[in-house]
Structures are given as structure tokens and as C-alpha cells.
C-alpha atoms as a PDB file:
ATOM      1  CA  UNK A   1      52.980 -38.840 -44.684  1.00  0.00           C
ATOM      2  CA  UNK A   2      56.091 -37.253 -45.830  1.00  0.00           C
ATOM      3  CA  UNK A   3      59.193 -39.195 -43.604  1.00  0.00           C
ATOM      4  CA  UNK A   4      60.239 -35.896 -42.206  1.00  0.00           C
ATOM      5  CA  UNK A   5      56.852 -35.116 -40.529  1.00  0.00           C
ATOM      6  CA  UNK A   6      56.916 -38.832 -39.357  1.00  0.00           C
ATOM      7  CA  UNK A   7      60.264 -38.294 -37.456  1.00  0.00           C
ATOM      8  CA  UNK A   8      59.385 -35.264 -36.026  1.00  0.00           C
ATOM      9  CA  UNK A   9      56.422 -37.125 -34.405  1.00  0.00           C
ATOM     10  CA  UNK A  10      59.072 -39.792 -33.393  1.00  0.00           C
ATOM     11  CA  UNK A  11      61.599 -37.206 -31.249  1.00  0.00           C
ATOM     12  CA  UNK A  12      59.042 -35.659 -30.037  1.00  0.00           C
ATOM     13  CA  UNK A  13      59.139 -31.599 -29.189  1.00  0.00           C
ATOM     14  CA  UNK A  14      62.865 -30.651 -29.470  1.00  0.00           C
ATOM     15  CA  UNK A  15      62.324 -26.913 -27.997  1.00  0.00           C
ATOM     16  CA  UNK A  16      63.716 -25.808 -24.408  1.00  0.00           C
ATOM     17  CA  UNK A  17      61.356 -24.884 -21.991  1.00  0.00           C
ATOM     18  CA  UNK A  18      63.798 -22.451 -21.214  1.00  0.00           C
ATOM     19  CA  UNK A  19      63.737 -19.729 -20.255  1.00  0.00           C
ATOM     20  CA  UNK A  20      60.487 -19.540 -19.267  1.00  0.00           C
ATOM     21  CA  UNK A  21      60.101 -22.725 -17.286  1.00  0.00           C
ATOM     22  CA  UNK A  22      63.885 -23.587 -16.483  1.00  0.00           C
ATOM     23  CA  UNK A  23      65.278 -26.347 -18.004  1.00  0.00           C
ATOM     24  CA  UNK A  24      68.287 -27.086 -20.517  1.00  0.00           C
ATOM     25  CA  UNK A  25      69.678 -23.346 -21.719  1.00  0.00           C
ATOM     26  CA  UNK A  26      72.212 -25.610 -24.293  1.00  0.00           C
ATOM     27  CA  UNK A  27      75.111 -24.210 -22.493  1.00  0.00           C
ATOM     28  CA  UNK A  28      76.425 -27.113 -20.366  1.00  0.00           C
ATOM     29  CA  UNK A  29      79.954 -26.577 -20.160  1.00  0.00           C
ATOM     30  CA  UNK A  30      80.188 -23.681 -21.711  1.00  0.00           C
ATOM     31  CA  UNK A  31      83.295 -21.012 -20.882  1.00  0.00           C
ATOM     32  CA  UNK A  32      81.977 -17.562 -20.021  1.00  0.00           C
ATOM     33  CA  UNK A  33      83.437 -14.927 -18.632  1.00  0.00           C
ATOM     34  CA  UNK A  34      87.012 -15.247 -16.422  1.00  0.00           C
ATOM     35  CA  UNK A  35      86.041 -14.616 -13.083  1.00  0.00           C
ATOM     36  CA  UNK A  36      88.548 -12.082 -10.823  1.00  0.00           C
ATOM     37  CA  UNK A  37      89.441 -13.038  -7.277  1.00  0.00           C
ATOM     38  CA  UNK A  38      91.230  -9.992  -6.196  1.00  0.00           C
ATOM     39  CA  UNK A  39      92.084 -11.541  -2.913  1.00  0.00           C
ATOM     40  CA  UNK A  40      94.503 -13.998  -4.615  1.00  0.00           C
ATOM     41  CA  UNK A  41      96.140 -11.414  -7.018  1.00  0.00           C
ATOM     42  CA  UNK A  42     100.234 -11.806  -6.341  1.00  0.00           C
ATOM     43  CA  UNK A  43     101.724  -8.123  -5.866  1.00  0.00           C
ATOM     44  CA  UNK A  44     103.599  -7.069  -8.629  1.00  0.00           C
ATOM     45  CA  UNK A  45     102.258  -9.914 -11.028  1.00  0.00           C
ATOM     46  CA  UNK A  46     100.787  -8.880 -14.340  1.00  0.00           C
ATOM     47  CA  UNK A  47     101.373 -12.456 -16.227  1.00  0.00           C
ATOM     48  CA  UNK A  48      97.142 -11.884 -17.175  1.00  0.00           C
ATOM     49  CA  UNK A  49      97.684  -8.152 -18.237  1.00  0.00           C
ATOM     50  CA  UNK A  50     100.654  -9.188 -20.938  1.00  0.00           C
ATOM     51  CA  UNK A  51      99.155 -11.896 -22.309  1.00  0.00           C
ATOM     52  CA  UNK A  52      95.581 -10.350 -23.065  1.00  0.00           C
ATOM     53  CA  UNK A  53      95.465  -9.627 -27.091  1.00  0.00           C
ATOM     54  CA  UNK A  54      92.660  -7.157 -26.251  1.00  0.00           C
ATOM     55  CA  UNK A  55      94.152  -5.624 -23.399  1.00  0.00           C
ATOM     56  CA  UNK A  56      91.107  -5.903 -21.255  1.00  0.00           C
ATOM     57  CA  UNK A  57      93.004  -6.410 -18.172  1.00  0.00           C
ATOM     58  CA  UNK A  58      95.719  -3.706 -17.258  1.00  0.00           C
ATOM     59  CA  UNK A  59      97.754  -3.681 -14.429  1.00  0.00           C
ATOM     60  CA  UNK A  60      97.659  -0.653 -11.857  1.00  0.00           C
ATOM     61  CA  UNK A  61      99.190   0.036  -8.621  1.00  0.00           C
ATOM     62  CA  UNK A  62      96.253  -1.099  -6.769  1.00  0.00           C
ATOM     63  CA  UNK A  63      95.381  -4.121  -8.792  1.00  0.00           C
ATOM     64  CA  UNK A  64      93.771  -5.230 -11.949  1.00  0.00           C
ATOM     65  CA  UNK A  65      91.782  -2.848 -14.294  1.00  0.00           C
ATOM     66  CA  UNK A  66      88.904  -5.156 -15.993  1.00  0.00           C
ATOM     67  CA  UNK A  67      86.791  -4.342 -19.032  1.00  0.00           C
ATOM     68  CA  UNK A  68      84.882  -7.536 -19.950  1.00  0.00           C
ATOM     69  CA  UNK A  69      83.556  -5.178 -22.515  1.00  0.00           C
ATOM     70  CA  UNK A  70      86.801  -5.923 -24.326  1.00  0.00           C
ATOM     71  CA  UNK A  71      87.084  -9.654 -23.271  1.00  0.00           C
ATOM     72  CA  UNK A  72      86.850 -12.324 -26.271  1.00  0.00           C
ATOM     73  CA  UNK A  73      87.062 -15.184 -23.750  1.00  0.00           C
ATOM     74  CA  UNK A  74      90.267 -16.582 -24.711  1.00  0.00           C
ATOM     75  CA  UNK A  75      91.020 -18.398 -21.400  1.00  0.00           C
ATOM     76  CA  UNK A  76      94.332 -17.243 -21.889  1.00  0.00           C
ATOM     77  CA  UNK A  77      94.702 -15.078 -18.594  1.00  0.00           C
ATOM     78  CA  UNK A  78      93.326 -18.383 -16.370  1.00  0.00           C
ATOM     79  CA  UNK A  79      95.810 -20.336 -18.125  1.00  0.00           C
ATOM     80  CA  UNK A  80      98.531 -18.154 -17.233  1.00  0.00           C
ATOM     81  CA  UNK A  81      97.610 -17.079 -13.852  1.00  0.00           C
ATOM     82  CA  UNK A  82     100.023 -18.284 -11.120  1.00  0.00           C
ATOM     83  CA  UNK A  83      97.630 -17.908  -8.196  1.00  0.00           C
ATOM     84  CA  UNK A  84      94.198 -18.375  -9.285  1.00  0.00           C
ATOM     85  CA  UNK A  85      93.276 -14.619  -9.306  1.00  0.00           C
ATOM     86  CA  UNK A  86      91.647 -15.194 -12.917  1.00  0.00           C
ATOM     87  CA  UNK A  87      89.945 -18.207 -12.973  1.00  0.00           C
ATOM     88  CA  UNK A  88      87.612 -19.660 -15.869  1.00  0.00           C
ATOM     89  CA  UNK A  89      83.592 -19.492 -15.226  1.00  0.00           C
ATOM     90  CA  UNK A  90      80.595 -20.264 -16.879  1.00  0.00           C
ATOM     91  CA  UNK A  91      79.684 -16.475 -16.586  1.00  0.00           C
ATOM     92  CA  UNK A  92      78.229 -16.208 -20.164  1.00  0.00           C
ATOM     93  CA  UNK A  93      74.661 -14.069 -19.392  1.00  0.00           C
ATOM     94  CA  UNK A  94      76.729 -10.643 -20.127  1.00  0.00           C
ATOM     95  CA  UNK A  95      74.130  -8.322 -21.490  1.00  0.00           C
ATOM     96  CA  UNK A  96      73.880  -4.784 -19.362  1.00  0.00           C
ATOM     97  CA  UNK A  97      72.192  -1.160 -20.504  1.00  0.00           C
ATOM     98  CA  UNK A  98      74.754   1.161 -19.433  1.00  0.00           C
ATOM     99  CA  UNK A  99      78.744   0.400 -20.899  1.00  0.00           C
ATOM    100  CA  UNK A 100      80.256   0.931 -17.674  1.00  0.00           C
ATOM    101  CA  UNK A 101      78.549  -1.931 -15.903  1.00  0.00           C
ATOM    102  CA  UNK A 102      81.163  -3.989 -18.280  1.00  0.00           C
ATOM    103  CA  UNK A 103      83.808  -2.607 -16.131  1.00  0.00           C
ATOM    104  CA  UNK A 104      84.848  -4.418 -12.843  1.00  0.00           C
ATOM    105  CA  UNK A 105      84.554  -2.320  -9.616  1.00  0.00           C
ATOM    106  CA  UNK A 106      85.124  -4.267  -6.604  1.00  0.00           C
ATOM    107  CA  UNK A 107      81.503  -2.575  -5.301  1.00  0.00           C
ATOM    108  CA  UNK A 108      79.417  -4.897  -6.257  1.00  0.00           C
ATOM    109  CA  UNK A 109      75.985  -4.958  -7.272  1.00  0.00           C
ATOM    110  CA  UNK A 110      74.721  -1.469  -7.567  1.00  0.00           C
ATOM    111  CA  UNK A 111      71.029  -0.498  -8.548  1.00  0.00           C
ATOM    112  CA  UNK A 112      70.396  -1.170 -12.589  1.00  0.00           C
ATOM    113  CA  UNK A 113      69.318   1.053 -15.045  1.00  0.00           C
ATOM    114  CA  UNK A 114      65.916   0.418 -16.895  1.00  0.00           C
ATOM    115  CA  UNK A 115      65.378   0.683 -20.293  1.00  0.00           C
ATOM    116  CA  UNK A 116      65.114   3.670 -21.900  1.00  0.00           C
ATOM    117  CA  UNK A 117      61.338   3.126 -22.175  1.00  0.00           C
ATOM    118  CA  UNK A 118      61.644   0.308 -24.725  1.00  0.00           C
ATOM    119  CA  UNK A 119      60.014  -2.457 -22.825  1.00  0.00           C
ATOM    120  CA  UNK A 120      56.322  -0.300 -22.755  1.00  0.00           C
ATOM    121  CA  UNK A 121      56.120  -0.052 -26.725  1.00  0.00           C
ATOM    122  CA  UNK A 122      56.601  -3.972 -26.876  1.00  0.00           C
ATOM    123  CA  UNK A 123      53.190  -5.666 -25.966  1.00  0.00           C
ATOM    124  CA  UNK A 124      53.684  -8.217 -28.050  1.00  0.00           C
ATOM    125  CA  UNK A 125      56.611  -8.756 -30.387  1.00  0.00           C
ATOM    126  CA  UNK A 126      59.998  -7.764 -31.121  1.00  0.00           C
ATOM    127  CA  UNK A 127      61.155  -6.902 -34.685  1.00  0.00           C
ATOM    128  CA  UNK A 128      64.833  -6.645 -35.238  1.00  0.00           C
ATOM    129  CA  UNK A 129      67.064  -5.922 -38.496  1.00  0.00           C
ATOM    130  CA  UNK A 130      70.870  -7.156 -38.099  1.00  0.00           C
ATOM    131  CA  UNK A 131      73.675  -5.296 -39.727  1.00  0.00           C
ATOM    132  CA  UNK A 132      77.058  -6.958 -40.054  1.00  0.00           C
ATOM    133  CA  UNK A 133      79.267  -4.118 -39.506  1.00  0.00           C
ATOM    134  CA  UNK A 134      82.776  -6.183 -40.376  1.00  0.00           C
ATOM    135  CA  UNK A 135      81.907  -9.212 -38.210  1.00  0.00           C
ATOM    136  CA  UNK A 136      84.048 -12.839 -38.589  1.00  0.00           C
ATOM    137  CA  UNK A 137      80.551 -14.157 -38.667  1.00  0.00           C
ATOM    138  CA  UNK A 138      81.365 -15.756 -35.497  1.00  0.00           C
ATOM    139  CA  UNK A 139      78.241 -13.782 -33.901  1.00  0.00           C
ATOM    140  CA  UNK A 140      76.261 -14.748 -37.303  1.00  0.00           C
ATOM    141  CA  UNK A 141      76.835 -18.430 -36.217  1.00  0.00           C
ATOM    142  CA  UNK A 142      75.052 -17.789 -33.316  1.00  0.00           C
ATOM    143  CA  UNK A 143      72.349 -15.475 -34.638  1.00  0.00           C
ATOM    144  CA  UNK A 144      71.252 -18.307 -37.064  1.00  0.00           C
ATOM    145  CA  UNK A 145      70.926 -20.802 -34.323  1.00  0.00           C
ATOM    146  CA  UNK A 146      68.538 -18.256 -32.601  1.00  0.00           C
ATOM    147  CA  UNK A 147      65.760 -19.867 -35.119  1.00  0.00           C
ATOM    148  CA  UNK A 148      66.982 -23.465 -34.847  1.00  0.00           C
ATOM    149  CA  UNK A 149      63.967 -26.021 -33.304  1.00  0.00           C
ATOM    150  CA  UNK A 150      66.190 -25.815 -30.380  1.00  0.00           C
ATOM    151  CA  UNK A 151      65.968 -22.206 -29.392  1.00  0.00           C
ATOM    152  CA  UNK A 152      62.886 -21.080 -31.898  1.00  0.00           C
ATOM    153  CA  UNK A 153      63.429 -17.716 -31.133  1.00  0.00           C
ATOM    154  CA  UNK A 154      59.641 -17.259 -32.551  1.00  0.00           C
ATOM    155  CA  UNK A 155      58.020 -18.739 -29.480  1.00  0.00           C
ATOM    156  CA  UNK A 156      59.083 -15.486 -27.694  1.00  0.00           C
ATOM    157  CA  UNK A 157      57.617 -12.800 -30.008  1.00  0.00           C
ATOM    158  CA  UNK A 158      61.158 -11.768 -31.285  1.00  0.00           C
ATOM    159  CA  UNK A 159      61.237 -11.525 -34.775  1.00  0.00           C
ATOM    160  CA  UNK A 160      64.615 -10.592 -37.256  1.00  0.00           C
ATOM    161  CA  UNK A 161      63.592  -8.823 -40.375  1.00  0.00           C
ATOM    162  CA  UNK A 162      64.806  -8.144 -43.479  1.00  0.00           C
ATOM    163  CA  UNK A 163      64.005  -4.379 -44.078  1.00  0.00           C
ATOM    164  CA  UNK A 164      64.945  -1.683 -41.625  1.00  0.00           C
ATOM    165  CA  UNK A 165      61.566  -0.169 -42.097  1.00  0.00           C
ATOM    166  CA  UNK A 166      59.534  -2.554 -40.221  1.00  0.00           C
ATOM    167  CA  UNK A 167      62.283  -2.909 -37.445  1.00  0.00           C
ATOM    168  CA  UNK A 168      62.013  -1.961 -33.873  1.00  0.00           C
ATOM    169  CA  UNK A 169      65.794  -3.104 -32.671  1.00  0.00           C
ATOM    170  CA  UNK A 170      68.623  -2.491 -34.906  1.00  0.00           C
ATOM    171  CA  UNK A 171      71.203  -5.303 -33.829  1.00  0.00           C
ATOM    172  CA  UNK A 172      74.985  -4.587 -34.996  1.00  0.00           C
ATOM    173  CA  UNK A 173      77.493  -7.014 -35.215  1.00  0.00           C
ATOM    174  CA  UNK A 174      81.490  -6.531 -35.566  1.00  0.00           C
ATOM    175  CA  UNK A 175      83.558  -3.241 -35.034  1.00  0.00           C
ATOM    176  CA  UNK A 176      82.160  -1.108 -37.481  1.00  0.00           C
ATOM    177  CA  UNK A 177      84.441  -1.170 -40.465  1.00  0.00           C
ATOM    178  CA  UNK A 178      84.978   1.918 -42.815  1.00  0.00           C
ATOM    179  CA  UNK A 179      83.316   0.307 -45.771  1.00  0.00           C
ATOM    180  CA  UNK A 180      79.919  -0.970 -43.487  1.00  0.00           C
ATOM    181  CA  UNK A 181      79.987   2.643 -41.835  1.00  0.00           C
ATOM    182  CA  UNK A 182      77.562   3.967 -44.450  1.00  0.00           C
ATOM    183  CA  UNK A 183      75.185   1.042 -44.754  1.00  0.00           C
ATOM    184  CA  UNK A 184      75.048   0.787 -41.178  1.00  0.00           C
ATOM    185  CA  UNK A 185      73.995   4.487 -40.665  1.00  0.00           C
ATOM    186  CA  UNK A 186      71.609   4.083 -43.445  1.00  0.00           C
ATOM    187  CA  UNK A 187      69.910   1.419 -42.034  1.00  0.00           C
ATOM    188  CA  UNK A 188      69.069   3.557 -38.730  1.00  0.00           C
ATOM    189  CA  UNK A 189      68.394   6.365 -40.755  1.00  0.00           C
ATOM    190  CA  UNK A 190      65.526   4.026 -42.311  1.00  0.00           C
ATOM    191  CA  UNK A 191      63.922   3.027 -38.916  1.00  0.00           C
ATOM    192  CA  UNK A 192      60.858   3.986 -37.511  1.00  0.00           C
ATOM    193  CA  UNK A 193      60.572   6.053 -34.426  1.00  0.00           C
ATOM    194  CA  UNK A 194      61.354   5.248 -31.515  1.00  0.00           C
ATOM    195  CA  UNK A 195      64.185   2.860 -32.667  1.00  0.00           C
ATOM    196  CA  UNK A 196      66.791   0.755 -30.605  1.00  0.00           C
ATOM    197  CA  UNK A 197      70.062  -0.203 -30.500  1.00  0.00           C
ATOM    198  CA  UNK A 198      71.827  -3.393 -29.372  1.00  0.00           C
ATOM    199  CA  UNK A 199      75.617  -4.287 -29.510  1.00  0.00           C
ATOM    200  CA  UNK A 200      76.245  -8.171 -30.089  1.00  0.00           C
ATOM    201  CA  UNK A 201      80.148  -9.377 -29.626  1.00  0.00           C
ATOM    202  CA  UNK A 202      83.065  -7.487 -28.031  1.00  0.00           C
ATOM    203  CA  UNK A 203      83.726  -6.383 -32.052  1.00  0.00           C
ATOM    204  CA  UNK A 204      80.439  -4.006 -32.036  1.00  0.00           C
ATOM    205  CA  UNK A 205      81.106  -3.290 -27.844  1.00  0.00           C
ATOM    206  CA  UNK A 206      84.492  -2.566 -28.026  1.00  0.00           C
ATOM    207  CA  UNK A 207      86.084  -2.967 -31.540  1.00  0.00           C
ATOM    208  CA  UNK A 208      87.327  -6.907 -30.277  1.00  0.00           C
ATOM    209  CA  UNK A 209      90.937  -7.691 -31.637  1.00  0.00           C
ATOM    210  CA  UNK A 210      90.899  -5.695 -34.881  1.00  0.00           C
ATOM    211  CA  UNK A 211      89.343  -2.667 -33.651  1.00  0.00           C
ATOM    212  CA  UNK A 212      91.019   0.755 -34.443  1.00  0.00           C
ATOM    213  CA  UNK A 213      93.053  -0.460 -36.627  1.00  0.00           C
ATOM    214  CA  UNK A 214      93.116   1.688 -40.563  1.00  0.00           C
ATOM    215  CA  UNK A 215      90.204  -0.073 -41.650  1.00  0.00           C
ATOM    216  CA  UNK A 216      87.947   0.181 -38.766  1.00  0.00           C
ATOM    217  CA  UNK A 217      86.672   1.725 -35.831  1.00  0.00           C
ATOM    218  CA  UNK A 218      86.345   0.424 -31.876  1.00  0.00           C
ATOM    219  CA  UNK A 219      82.903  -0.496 -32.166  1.00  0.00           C
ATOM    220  CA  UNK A 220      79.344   1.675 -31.811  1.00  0.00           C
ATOM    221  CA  UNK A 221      80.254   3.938 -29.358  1.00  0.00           C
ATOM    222  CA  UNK A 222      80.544   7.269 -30.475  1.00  0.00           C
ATOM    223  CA  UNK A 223      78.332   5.902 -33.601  1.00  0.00           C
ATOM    224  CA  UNK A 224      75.061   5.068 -32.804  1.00  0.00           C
ATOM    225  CA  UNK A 225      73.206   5.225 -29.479  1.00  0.00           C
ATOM    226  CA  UNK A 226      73.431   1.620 -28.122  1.00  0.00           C
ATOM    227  CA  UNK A 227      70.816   0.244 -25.866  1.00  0.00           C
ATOM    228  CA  UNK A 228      72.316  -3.137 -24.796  1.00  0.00           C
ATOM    229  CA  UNK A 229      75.669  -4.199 -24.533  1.00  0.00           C
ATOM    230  CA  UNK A 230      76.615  -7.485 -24.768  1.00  0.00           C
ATOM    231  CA  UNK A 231      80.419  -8.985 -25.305  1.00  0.00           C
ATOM    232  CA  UNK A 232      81.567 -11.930 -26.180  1.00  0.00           C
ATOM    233  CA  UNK A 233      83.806 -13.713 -29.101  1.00  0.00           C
ATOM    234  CA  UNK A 234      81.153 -14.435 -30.112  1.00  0.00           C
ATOM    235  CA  UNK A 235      77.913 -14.421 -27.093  1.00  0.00           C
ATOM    236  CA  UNK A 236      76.707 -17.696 -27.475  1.00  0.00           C
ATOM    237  CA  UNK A 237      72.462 -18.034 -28.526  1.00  0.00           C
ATOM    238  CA  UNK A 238      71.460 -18.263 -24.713  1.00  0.00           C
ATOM    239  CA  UNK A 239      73.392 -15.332 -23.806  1.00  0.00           C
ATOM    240  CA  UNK A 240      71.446 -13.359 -26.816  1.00  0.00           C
ATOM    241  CA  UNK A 241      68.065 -14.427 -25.703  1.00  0.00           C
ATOM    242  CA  UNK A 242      68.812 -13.302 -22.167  1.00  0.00           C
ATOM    243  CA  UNK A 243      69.772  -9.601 -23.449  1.00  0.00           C
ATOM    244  CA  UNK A 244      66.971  -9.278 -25.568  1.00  0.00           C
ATOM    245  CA  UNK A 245      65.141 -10.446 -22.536  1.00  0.00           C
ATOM    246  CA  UNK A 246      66.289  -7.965 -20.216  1.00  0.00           C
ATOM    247  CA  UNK A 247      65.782  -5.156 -23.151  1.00  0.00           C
ATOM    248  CA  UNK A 248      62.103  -6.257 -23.163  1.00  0.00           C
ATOM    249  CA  UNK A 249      62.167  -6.036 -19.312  1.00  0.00           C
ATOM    250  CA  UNK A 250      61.049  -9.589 -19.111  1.00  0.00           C
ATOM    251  CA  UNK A 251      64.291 -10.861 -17.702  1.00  0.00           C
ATOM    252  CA  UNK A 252      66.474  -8.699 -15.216  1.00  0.00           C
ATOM    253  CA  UNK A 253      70.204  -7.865 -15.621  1.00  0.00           C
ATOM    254  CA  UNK A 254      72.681 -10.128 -14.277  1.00  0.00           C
ATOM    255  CA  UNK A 255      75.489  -8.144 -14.207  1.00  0.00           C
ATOM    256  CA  UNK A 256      76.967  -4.720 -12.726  1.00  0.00           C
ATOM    257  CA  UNK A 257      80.346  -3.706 -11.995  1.00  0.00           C
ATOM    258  CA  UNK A 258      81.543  -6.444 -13.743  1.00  0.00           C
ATOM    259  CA  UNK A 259      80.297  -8.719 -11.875  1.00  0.00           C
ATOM    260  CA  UNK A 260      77.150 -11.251 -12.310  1.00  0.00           C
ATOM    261  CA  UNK A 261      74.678 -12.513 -10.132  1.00  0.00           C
ATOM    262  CA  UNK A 262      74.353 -15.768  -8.398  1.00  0.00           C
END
């Protein structure tokens, strides 16, 4: 018996029951999302506003503007906060349908889009080709552990393949820069119909911190038709399981207005 089959049997099954059956999601600890408390904004204080490198927070008259579509989780509005109106969470599940449901509203939860029919055509598995579109490879950090023993991203009928053809999702990662505009179009061009779209990091939502700048564009918008949003810098594996999830309609959506469940 070859030693590494002999101390697998030792440990034992090292995949999470979750999210199927609860259980450990590997994100103990884990920063998400600043959370606003409007009620403890100071008047006239925009500390959070000048400090964010993304400017996802803007300062009106009335209050704070949010777009945690443009958040890369930085921390650095808590840490500068006087009053506690930007506090740090563990807010990571992020993933909505519609863009605007990235913005903060102060309503609430409102009633959630469905997918646009995608769920029905998925009986049993999920095919997806990834484009890096001028990522870090922060988000391809995270995409690889997607397949680790930990997550085995296989146990859920979600597959990443390595030709466009055969793909049902086409999942984009970083702002779209000009010289992975063409590739990226020609890998849509090459999918099947019907054919999906999924944003992955506040690069491919947004265009993150180098986004419109002369070698890039602000993300997918006004590129491709995208399906799933779902920001972060970069969304760590559980967060990406829990979009595809909700794409798949086996997992609801967590957040609207800006806001998340629970």
C-alpha cells in the first residue's frame, strides 16, 4: 500500500459537510464585508469616505453612499471610523443577481430576483470555463482551493473546464484589461446556448483599484451580460460556492440593498 493511501485512511475524510449538512465553512474568523450603522454616523464626518482607495463609500448630505460592489475589504474605513458607524463583520456570502442589490439602501430586504432561467437547464452538473481578464490572481488563489479535499468542489456537480465549448458558466476574473478584452469575448463567442455569466472579485464587478485606468476597463458591465455578482479582494472559496449555489437555485441570496441576512 502506497504511504499516501495509508495516511489518508489515517485522517480520515477531510471534506466539509458543508454546505449541505452545516458544519465547518473554513471561514472562522474571516473579515467580510464592513457593516454600516447609520444611526452612529457623526454629522459632517467623512474620515471612511477619504480614506477608501476605491471610493466605495461617498459622503452625501444625508449620509453615506455604499457600493460594496466596489469594496476590496481593506478594513481601512473601521479602522478609521470615530464612532463605530463602519464596523468590521464577517459578512463574506456577497453573491446577488441584479448589480444594484450591491448598493446599500437603508430599505432593507426587498423581494430577490431569480435566475434568469439558469437553475432549470442544470439537473445535474455545472460546467464552467474561467477567464482571467487582468486578475492579481488573488481570486485564482481561491478558485484553486475550490478543488482542494477540503472544499472538493466535485461533490456538488460543479465542474471548471478547460474549453469554452463544453461550458455552461463563463466565470471572469479581474477588470477586464485591454489586452484580455479579445480573448475574453472569444471565449463567449465559443459557448453553447444558453450560456451564463458570473463576476468573481470587485476587479470583474467593478474594475477594483486599477479599474479605468489606460490599460483597462471597470469590470463586465457594459461587456458581457453578467448573471452573478460577487465582490470581494478576492471572495474567499466559501463565498464562491455559495454564489454558484444561489445561481443553481439551490441556495437563496443573502443579500439585498446592501445588506445580508441573519
Amino acid at each position: 500500500m502506497a504511504l499516501w493511501t495509508l495516511f489518508g485512511l489515517m485522517r480520515g475524510k477531510a471534506t466539509t459537510p458543508w454546505p449541505s449538512e452545516g458544519g465547518n465553512d473554513g471561514q472562522d474568523g474571516i473579515l467580510g464585508m464592513p457593516r454600516y450603522n447609520p444611526e452612529a454616523c457623526l454629522d459632517g464626518c467623512e474620515e471612511c469616505a477619504a480614506i477608501c482607495p476605491t471610493h466605495a463609500i461617498e459622503a452625501r448630505e444625508n449620509g453615506l453612499a455604499i457600493d460594496y460592489g466596489r469594496c476590496i475589504t481593506c478594513q481601512l474605513c473601521t479602522e478609521v471610523c470615530p464612532s463605530g458607524a463602519m464596523e468590521p463583520s464577517g459578512d463574506w456570502a456577497f453573491g446577488v443577481r441584479e448589480r444594484d442589490d450591491l448598493i446599500w439602501s437603508g430599505r432593507g430586504a426587498r423581494e430577490r430576483p431569480q435566475p434568469h432561467g439558469g437553475p432549470k437547464a442544470f439537473k445535474r452538473s455545472l460546467h464552467i470555463r474561467h477567464v482571467d481578464a487582468g486578475s492579481c490572481n488573488g481570486c485564482e488563489s481561491e478558485l484553486q482551493a475550490l478543488n482542494n479535499p477540503f472544499y472538493n468542489l466535485h461533490r456538488l456537480g460543479i465542474f471548471f473546464t478547460a474549453s469554452p465549448r463544453f461550458a455552461d458558466l463563463l466565470l471572469v476574473t479581474g477588470p477586464v484589461t485591454s489586452a484580455m478584452y479579445e480573448p475574453l469575448m472569444a471565449a463567449y463567442e465559443a459557448m453553447a446556448e444558453p450560456r451564463w455569466v458570473m463576476a468573481v472579485g470587485t476587479c470583474a464587478v467593478s474594475g477594483g483599484l486599477s479599474g479605468g485606468n489606460y490599460a483597462c476597463g471597470t469590470g463586465l458591465d457594459g461587456v458581457l451580460p453578467v448573471d452573478v455578482y460577487l465582490p470581494g479582494c478576492p471572495p474567499n472559496p466559501a463565498a464562491i460556492i455559495e454564489a454558484l449555489l444561489m445561481f443553481l437555485d439551490r441556495a437563496p441570496q443573502r443579500v439585498s440593498g446592501g445588506q445580508i441576512d441573519g
